[in-house]
C-alpha atoms as a PDB file:
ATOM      1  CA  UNK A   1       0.000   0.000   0.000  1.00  0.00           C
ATOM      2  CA  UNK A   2       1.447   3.205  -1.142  1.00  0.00           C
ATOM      3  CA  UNK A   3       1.825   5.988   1.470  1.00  0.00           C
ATOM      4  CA  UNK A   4      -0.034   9.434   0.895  1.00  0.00           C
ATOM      5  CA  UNK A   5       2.013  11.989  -0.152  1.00  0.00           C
ATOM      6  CA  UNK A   6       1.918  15.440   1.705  1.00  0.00           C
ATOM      7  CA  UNK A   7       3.224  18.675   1.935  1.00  0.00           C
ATOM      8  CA  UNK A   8       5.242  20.437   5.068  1.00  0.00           C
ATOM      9  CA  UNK A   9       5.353  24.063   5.781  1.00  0.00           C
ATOM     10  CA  UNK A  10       8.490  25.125   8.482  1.00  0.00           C
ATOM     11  CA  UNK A  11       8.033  28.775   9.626  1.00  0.00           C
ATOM     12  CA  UNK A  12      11.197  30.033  11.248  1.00  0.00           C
ATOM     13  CA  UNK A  13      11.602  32.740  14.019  1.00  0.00           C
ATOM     14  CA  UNK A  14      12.415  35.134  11.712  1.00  0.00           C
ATOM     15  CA  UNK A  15       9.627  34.548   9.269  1.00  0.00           C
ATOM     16  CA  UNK A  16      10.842  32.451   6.379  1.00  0.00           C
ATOM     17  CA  UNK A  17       8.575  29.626   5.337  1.00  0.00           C
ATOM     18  CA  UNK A  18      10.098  26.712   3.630  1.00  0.00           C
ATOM     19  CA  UNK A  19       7.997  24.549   1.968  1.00  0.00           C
ATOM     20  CA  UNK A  20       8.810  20.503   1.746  1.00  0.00           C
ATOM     21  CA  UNK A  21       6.886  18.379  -0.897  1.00  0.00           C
ATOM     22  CA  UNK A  22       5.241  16.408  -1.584  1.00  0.00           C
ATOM     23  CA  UNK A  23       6.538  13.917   0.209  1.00  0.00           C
ATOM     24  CA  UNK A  24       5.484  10.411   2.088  1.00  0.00           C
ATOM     25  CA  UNK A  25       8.682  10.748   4.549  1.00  0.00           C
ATOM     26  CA  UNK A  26       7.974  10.647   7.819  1.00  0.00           C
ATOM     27  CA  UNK A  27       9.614  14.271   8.360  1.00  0.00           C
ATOM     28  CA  UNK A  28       9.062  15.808  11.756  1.00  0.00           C
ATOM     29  CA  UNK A  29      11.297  19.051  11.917  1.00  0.00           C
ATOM     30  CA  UNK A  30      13.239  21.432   9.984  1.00  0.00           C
ATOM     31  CA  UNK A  31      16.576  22.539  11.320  1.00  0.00           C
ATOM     32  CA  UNK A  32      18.649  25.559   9.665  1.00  0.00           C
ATOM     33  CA  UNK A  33      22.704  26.837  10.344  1.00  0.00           C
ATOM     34  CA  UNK A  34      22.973  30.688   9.377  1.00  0.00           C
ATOM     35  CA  UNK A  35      26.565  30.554   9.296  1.00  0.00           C
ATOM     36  CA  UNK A  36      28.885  33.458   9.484  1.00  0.00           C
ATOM     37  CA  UNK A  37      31.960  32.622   7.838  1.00  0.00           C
ATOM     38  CA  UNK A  38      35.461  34.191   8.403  1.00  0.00           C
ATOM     39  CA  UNK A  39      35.196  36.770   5.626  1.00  0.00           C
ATOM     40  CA  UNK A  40      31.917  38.177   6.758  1.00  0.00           C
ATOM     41  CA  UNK A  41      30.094  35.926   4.225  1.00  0.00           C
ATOM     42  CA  UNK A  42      26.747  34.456   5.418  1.00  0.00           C
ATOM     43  CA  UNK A  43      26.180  30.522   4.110  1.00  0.00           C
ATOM     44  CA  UNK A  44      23.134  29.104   5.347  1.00  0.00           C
ATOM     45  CA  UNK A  45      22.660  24.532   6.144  1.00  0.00           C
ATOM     46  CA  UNK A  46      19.486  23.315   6.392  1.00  0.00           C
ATOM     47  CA  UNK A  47      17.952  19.536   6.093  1.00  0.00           C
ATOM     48  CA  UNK A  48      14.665  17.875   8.029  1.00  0.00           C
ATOM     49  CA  UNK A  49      14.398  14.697  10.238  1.00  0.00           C
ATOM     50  CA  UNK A  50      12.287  12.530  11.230  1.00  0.00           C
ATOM     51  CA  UNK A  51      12.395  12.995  14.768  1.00  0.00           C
ATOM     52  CA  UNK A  52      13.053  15.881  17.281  1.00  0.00           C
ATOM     53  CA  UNK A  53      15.863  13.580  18.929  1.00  0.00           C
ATOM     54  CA  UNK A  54      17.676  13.007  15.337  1.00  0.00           C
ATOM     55  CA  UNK A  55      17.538  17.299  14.773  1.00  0.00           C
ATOM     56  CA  UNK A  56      19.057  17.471  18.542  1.00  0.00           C
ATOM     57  CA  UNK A  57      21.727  15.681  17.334  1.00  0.00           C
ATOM     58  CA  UNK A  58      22.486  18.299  14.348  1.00  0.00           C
ATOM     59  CA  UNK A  59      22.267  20.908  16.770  1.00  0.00           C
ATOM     60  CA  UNK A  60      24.935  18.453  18.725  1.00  0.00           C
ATOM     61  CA  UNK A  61      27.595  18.331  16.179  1.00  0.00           C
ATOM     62  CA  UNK A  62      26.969  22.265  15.113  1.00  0.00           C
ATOM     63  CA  UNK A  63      30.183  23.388  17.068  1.00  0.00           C
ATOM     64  CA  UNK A  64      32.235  20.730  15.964  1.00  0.00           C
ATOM     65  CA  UNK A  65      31.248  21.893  12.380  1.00  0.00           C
ATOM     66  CA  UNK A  66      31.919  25.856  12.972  1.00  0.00           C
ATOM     67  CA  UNK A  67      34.981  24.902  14.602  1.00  0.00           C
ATOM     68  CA  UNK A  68      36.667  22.476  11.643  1.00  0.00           C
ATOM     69  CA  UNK A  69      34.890  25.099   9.042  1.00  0.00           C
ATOM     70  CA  UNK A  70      36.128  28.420  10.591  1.00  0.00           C
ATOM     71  CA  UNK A  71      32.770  29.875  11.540  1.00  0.00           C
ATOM     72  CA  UNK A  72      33.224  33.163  13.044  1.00  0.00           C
ATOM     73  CA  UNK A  73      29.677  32.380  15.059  1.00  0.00           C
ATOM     74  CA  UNK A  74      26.557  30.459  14.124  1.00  0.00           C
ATOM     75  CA  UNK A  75      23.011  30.067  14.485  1.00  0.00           C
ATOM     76  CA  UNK A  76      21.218  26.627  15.105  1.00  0.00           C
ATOM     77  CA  UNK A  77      17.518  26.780  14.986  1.00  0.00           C
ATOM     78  CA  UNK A  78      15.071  24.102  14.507  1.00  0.00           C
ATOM     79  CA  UNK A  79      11.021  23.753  14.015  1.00  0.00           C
ATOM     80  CA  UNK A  80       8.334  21.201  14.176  1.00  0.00           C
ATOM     81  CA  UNK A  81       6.979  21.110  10.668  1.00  0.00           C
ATOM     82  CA  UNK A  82       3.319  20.956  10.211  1.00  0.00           C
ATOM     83  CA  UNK A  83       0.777  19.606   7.399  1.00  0.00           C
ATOM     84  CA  UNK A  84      -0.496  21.902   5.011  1.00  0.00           C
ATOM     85  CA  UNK A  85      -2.826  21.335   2.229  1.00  0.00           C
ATOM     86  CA  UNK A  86      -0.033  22.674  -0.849  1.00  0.00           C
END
C-alpha cells in the first residue's frame, strides 16, 4: 500500500517559510545553520528529520562543524513542521 504523499510548511523565528513536498517521509522538523563565515560571508545549512531527537543531534555536532569550518559564530535553529494542504 502506497503511502499518501503530503506537503510540510516550516516557519522560522524570523519569518521564512520553507515549503517541503510532496513527500510520504515521515519528516518531523526542519533545522537551519545561518553561518557566518570568516570573511563576513553568510552561508546558510538546512535539512529535516524525522524525529526531534535526530535534529538534537544536528544541533549536537553544530560546534564541531563551525569549529573544523572556521565559523566566526553560528546560528542553530530548529522547528516542528506541520501539514499543510499545498
Amino acid at each position: 500500500m502506497a503511502r499518501r504523499k503530503r506537503y510540510l510548511t516550516a516557519t522560522m523565528p524570523d519569518g521564512y517559510v520553507k515549503k517541503i513536498g510532496p513527500t510520504a517521509d515521515p519528516f518531523t522538523h526542519y533545522w537551519r545553520i545561518v553561518a557566518i563565515l570568516e570573511n563576513g560571508k553568510t552561508e546558510v545549512f538546512w535539512g529535516h528529520t524525522r524525529s526531534l531527537a535526530e535534529a538534537k543531534k544536528k544541533r549536537a555536532a553544530a560546534p564541531d562543524g563551525a569549529r573544523m569550518r572556521g565559523w566566526t559564530s553560528y546560528q542553530f535553529e530548529m522547528v516542528e513542521l506541520v501539514e499543510s494542504a499545498d
